[in-house]
Protein backbone atom coordinates (compact mmCIF):
# COMPACT_ATOMS: atom_id res chain seq x y z
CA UNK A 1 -15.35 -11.81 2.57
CA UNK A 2 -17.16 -9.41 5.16
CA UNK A 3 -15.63 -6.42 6.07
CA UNK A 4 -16.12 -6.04 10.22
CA UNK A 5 -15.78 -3.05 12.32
CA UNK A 6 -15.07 -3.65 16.53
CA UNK A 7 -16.71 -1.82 18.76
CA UNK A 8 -14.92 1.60 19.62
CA UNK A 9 -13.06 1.78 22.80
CA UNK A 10 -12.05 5.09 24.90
CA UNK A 11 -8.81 4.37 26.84
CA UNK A 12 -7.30 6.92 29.16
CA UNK A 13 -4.36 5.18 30.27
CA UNK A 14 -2.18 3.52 28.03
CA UNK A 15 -1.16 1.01 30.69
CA UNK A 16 -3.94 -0.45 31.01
CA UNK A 17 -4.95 -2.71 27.90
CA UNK A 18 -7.42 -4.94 29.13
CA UNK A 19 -10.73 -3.84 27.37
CA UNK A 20 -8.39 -3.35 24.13
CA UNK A 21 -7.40 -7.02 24.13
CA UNK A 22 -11.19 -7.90 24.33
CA UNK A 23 -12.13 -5.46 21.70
CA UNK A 24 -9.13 -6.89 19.68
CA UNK A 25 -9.86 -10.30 20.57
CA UNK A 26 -13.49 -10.49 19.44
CA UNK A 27 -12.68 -8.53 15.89
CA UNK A 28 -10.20 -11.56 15.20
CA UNK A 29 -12.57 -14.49 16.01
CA UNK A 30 -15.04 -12.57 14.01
CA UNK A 31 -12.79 -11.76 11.32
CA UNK A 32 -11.07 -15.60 11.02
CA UNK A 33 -7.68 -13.77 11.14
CA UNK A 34 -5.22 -16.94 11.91
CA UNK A 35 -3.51 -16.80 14.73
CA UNK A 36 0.10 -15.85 13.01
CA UNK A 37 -1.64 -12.89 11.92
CA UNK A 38 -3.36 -12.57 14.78
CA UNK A 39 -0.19 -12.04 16.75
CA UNK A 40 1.20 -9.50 14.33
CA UNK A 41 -2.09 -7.60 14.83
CA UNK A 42 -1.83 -7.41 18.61
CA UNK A 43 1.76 -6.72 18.61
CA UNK A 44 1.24 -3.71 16.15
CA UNK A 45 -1.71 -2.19 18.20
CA UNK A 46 0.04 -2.35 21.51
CA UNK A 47 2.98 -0.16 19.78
CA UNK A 48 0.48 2.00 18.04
CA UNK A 49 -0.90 2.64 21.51
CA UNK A 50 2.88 3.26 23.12
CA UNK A 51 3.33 6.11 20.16
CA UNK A 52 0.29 7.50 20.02
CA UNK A 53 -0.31 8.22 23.95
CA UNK A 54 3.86 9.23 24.20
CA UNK A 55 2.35 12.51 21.99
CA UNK A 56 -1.17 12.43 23.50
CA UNK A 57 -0.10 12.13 26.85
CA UNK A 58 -2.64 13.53 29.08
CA UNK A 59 -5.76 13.00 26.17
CA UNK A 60 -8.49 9.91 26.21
CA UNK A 61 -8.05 8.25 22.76
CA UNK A 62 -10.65 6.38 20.97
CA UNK A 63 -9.27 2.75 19.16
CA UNK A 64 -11.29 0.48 17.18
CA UNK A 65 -10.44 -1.92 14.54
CA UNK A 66 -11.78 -2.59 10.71
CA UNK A 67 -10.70 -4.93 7.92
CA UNK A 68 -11.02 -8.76 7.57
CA UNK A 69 -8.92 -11.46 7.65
CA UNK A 70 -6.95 -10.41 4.45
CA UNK A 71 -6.17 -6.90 5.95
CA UNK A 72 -6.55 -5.02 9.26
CA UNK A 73 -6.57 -1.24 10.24
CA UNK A 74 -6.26 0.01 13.59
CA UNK A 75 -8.18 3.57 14.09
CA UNK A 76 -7.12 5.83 16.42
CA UNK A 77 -8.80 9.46 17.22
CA UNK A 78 -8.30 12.29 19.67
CA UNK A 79 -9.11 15.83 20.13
CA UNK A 80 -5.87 17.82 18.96
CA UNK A 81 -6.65 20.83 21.20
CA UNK A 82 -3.00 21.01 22.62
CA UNK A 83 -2.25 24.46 24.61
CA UNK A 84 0.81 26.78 24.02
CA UNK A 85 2.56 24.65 27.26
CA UNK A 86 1.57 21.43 25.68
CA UNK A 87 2.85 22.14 22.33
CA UNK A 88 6.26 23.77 24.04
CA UNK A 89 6.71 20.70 25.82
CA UNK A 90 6.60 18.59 22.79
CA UNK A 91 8.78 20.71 21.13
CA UNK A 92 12.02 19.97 24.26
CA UNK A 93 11.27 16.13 23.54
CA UNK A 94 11.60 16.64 19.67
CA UNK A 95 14.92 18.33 20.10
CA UNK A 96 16.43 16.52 23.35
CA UNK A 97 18.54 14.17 21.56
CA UNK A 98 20.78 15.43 18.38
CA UNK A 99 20.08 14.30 14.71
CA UNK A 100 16.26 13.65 16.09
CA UNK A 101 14.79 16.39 13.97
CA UNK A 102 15.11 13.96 11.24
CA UNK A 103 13.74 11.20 12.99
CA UNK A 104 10.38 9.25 12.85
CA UNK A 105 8.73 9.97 16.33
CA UNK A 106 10.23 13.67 15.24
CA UNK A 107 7.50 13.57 12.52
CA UNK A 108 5.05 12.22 14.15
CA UNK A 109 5.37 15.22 16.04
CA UNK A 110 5.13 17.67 13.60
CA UNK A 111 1.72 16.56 13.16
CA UNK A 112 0.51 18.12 16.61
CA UNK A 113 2.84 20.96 17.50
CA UNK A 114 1.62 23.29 14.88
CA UNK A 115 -1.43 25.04 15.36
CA UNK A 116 -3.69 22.23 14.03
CA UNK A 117 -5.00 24.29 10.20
CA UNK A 118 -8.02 22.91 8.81
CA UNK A 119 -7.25 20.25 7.02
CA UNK A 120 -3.35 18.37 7.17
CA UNK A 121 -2.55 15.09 5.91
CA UNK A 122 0.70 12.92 6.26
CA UNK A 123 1.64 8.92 5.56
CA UNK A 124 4.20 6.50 6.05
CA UNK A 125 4.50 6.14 2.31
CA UNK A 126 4.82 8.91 1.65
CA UNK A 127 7.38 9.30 3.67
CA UNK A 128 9.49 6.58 2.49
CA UNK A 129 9.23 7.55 -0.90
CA UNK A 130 10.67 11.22 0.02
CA UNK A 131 13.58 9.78 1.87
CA UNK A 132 14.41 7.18 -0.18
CA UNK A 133 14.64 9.80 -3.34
CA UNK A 134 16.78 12.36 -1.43
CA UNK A 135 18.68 9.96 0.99
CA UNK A 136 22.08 9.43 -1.56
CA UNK A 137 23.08 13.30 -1.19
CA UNK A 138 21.59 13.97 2.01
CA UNK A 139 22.87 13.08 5.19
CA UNK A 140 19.81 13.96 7.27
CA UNK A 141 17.80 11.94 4.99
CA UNK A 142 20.16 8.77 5.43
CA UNK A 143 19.86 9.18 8.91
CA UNK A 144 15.98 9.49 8.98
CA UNK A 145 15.72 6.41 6.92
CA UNK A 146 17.94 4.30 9.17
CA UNK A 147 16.11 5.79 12.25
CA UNK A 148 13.13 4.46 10.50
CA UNK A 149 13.89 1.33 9.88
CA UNK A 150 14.97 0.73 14.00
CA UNK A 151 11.11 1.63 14.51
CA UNK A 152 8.94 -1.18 15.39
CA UNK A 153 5.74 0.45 14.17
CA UNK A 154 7.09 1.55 11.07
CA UNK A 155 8.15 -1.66 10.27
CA UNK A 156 5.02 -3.86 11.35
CA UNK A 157 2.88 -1.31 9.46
CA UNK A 158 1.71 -1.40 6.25
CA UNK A 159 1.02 1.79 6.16
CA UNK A 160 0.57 5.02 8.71
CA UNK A 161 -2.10 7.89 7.59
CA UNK A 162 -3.06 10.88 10.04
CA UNK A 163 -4.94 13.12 9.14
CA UNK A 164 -5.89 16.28 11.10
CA UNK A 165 -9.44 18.37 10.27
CA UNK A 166 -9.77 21.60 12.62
CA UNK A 167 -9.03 20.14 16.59
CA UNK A 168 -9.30 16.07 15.73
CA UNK A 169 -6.55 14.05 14.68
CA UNK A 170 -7.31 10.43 13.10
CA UNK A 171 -4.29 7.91 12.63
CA UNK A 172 -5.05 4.75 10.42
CA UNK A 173 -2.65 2.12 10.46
CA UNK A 174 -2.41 -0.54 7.99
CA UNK A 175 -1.78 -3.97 8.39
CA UNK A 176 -1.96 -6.64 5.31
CA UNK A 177 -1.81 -10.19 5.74
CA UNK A 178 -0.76 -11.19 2.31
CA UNK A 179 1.84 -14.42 2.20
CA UNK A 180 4.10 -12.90 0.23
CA UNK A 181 4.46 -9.61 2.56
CA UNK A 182 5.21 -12.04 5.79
CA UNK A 183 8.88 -10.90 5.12
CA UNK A 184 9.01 -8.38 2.51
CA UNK A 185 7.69 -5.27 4.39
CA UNK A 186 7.76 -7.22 7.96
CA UNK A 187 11.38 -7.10 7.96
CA UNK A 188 14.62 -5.10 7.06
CA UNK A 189 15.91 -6.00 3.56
CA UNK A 190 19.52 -6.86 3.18
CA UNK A 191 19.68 -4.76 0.07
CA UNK A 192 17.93 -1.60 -1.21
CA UNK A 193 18.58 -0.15 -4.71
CA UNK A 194 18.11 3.59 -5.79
CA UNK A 195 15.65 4.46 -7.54
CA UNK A 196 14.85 4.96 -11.13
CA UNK A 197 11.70 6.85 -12.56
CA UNK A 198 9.64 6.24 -15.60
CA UNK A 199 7.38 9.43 -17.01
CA UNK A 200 4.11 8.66 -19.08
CA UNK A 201 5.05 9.18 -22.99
CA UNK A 202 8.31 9.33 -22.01
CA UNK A 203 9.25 5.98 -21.88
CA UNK A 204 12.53 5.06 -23.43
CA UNK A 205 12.67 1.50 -22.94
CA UNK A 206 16.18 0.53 -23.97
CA UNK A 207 17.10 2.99 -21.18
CA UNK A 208 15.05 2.02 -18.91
CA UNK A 209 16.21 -2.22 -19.31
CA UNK A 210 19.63 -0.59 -18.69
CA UNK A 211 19.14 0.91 -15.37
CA UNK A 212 17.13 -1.95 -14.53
CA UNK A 213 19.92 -4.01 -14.96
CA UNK A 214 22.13 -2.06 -13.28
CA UNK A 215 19.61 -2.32 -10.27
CA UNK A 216 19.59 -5.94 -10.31
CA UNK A 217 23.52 -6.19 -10.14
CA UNK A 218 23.03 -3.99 -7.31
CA UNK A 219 20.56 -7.01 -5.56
CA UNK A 220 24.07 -9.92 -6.28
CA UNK A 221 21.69 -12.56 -6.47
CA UNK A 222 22.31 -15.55 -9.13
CA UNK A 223 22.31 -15.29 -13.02
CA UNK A 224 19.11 -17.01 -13.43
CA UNK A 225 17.11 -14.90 -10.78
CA UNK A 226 18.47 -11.73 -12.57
CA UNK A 227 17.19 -13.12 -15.81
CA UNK A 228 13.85 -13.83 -13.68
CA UNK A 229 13.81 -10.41 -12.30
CA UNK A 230 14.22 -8.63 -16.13
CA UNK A 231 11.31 -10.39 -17.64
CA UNK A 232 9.57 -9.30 -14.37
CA UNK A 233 10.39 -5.45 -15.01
CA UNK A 234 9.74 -5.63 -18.81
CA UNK A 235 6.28 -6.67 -18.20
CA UNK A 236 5.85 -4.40 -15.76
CA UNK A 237 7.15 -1.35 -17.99
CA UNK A 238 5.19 -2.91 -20.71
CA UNK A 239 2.08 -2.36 -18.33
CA UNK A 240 2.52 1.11 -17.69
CA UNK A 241 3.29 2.06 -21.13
CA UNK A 242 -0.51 0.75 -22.00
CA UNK A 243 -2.01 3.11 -18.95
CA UNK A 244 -4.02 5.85 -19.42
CA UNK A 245 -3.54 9.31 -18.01
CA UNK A 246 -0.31 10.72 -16.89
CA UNK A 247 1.81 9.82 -14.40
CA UNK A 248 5.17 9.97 -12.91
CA UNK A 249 6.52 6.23 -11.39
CA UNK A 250 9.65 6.02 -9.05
CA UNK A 251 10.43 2.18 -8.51
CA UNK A 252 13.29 0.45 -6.98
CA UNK A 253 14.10 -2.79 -5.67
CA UNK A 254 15.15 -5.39 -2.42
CA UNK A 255 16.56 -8.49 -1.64
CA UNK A 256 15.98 -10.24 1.34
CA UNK A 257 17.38 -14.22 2.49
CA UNK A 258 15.00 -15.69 0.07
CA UNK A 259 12.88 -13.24 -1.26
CA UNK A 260 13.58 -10.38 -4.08
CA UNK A 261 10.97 -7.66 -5.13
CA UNK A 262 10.36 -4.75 -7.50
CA UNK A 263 8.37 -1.93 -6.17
CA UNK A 264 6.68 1.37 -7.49
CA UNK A 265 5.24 4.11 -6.76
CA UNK A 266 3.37 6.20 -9.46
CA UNK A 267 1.13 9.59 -9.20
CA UNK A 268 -1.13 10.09 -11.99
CA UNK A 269 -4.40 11.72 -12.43
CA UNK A 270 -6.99 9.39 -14.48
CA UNK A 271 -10.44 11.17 -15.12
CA UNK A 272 -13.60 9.43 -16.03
CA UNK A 273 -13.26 11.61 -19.42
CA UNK A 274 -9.51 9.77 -20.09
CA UNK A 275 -11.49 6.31 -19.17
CA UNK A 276 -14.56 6.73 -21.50
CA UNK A 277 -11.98 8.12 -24.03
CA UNK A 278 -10.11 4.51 -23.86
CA UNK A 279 -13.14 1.92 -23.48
CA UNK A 280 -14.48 4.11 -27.18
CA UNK A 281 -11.08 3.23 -28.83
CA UNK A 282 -11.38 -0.25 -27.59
CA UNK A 283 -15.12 -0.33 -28.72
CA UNK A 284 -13.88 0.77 -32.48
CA UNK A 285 -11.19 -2.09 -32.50
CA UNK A 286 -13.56 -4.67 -31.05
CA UNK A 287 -11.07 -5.16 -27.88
CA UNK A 288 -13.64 -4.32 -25.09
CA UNK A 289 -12.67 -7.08 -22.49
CA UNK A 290 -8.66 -7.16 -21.52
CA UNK A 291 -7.03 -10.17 -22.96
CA UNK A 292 -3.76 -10.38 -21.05
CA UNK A 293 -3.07 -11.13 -17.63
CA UNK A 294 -1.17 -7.70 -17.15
CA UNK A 295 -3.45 -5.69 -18.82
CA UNK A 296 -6.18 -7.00 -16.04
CA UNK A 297 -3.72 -5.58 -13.20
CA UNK A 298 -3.49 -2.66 -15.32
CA UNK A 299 -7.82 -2.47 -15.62
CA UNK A 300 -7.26 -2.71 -11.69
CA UNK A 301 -5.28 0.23 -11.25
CA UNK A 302 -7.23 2.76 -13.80
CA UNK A 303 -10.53 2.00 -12.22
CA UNK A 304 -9.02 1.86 -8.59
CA UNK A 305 -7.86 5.52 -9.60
CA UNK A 306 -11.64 6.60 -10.68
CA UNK A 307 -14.29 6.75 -7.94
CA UNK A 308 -17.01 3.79 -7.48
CA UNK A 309 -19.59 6.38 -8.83
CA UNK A 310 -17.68 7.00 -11.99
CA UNK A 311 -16.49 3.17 -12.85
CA UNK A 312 -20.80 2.44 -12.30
CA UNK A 313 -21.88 5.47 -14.52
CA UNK A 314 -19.49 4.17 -17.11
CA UNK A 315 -20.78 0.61 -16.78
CA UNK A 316 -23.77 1.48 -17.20
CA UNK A 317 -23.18 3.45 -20.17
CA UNK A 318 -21.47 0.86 -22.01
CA UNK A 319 -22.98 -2.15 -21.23
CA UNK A 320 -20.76 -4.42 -19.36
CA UNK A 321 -19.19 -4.82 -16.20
CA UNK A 322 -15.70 -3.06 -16.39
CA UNK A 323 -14.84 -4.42 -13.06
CA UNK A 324 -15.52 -7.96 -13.39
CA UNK A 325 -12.11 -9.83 -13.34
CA UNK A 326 -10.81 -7.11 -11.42
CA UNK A 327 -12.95 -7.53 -8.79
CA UNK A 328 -11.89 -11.54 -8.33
CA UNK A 329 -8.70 -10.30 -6.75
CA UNK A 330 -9.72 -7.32 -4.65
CA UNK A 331 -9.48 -8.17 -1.02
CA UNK A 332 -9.84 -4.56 0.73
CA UNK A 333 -12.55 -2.32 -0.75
CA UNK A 334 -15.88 -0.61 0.66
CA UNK A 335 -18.66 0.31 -1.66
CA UNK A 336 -19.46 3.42 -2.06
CA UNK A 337 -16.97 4.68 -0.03
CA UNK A 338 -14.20 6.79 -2.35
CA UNK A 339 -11.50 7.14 0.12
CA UNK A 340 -11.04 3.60 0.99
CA UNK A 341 -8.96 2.67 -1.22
CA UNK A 342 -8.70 -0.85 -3.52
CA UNK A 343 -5.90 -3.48 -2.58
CA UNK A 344 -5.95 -6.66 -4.84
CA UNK A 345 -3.36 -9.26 -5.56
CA UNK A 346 -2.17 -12.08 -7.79
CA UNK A 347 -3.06 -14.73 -5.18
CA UNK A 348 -6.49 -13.56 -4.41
CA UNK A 349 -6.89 -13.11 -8.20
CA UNK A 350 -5.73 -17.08 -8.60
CA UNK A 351 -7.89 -18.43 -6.26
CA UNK A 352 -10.67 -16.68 -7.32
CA UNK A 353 -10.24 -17.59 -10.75
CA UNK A 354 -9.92 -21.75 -9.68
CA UNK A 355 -13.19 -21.49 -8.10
CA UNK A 356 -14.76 -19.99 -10.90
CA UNK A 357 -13.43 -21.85 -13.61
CA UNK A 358 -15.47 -24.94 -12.47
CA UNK A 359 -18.74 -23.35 -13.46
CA UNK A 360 -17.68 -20.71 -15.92
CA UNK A 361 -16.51 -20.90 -19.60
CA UNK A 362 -15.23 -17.22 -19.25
CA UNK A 363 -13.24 -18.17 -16.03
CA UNK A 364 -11.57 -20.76 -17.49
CA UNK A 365 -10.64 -19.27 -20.05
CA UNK A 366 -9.18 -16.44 -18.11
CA UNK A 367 -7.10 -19.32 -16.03
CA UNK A 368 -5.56 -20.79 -19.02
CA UNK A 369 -4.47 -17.26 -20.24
CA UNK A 370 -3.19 -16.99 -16.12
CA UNK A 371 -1.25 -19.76 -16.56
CA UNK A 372 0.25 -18.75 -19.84
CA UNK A 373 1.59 -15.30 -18.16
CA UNK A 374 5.43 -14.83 -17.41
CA UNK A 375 4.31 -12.73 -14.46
CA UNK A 376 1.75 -15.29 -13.04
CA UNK A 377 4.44 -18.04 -13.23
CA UNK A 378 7.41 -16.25 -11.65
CA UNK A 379 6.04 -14.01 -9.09
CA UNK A 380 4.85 -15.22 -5.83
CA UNK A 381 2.87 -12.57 -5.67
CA UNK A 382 1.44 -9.60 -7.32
CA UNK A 383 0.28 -6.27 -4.85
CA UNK A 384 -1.59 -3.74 -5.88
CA UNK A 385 -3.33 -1.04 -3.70
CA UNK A 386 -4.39 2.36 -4.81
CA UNK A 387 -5.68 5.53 -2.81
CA UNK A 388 -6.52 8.36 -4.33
CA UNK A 389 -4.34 9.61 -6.52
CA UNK A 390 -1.38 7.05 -5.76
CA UNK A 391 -0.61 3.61 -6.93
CA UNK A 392 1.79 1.09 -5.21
CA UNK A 393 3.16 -1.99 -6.71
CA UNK A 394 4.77 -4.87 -5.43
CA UNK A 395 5.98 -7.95 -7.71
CA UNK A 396 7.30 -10.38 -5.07
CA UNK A 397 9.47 -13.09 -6.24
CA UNK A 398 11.49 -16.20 -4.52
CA UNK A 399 14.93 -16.83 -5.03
CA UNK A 400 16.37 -19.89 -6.36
């Protein structure tokens, strides 16, 4: 699947979309993106636009668009060189209307009325994370969170990153076209647990299946789907507890009409030192290739945390291709490039695996061990995407 980048557009008045709907319209015939998606795509740049130029108001902004037909990111840039009557001015519309200094727009804000330092970084995720861990004993927290989830943008996104270097600003907005995330992160779930969090060698897991079960009362769904949703969370636990490195996990869940999901959010540091350290051990107990099908998604995650240079160096040193089955289910990545991140999923993985199997032994073996996996035959879908030095996690699972 190619990865495509559209032309890059200078618009000066946000009014006027025209050459953006050609731009846009060229980059989804080129990219296959169906038209469902296609819609979605549109609907998010237009309101990435409206935002974006209700800060910038009197700057020319550059848009052009990147991805495939599996996921999409929208580029904005523009020269942060705001005056002190510029900045002043943005200040009156973050405070005209009360409780907006916890809002979303509010935040967005932030972002330009500071004198711009040399390097400042900020994402939607990020974001999310803080407020849903603070939200239950603070009141401007709850409030930011439900002022977030009235946002159109924030809720069509995937993700929002800006980052600011000297006078430029460069906003990068997210949007994956998975199946499985055409509700669950499109829409507002009916319910949303708290969250619990899971430490690296500090896992106790009879206390951790008791707050998970606690969290799935919270969902009220049926017996049999909270049975379904343990044995999804024990594997998943069971995952973790096999990574390398350390690393500090906060995961919670939602129910929507017909959908449930677990999701996490770990920060860890894993080192090409930790990963050499682990493929040795396996070497000694004659375990080099990952046998089960959580322990691939795991293999994911560790090498989506080292750079491409690293995972190739280490390759190379040992002699086989650590990213091989990995690599079936990755559907956003750029060679060579160490900030793009790595998004993969169960589906991807699936069909990947089918097409192989016809033509290799290996492949089909891997399919029969897909098929025998509780994960693989309860989830709808698996999400992973890692950036950096974060890792998030969806398990995506239909109700009965």
């Amino acid at each position: 699947m190619s990865y495509l980048t559209s032309r890059h557009v200078e618009i000066g008045d946000v009014s006027d979309f025209h050459e953006v709907y050609q731009t846009m319209d060229k980059f989804i015939a080129d990219s296959f993106i169906k038209k469902r998606d296609a819609l979605r795509l549109r609907l998010l740049t237009e309101e990435v636009l409206r935002l974006a130029k209700s800060i910038l108001v009197e700057e020319a902004v550059t848009l052009w668009l990147e991805g495939n037909s599996r996921v999409a990111y929208i580029n904005l840039t523009a020269d942060n060189d705001l005056d002190a009557n510029q900045r002043a001015k943005l200040m009156s519309i973050s405070s005209a209307s009360e409780g907006s200094k916890v809002g979303f727009f509010d935040k967005l804000l932030s972002m330009f009325i500071a004198n711009p330092p040399t390097e400042k970084r900020w994402s939607l995720k990020d974001y999310q994370e803080e407020l849903l861990q603070k939200r239950a004993d603070d009141k401007y927290s709850q409030e930011a969170w439900e002022d977030l989830e009235r946002s159109l943008v924030a809720n069509l996104a995937d993700d929002i990153e800006i980052s600011i270097k000297f006078d430029k600003i460069h906003m990068k907005v997210t949007k994956d076209f998975s199946e499985a995330l055409c509700t669950v992160g499109s829409r507002v779930p009916q319910v949303v647990t708290d969250y619990m969090f899971i430490t690296s060698g500090n896992i106790n897991m009879e206390k951790a299946a008791d707050r998970a079960e606690e969290l799935i009362e919270d969902l009220g769904i049926g017996k049999k789907d909270e049975l379904h949703m343990k044995l999804l969370f024990e594997e998943t636990v069971g995952m973790l507890q096999a990574m390398v490195g350390e690393y500090h996990v906060a995961l919670y869940m939602e129910r929507y009409k017909n959908e449930a999901c677990i999701k996490l959010t770990a920060k860890t540091e894993m080192d090409a030192d930790k990963k050499k350290h682990l493929i040795e051990v396996s070497k000694r107990h004659n375990n080099m290739f990952v046998k089960g099908f959580m322990d691939k998604v795991r293999e994911v995650i560790e090498n989506g945390l080292l750079n491409y240079d690293n995972v190739m160096k280490l390759e190379q040193q040992y002699g086989f291709n650590m990213v091989d089955y990995g690599s079936m289910g990755i559907y956003s990545h750029v060679e060579g490039m160490a900030d793009s991140g790595v998004m993969w999923s169960l589906a991807e993985y699936r069909q990947a695996l089918k097409d192989a199997s016809e033509t290799s032994e290996a492949a089909e073996c891997a399919w029969d061990e897909l098929e025998k996996s509780i994960v693989a035959s309860l989830a709808k879908d698996v999400l992973v995407g890692v950036k950096g030095n974060r890792v998030d996690m969806t398990l995506v699972y239909d109700l009965e």
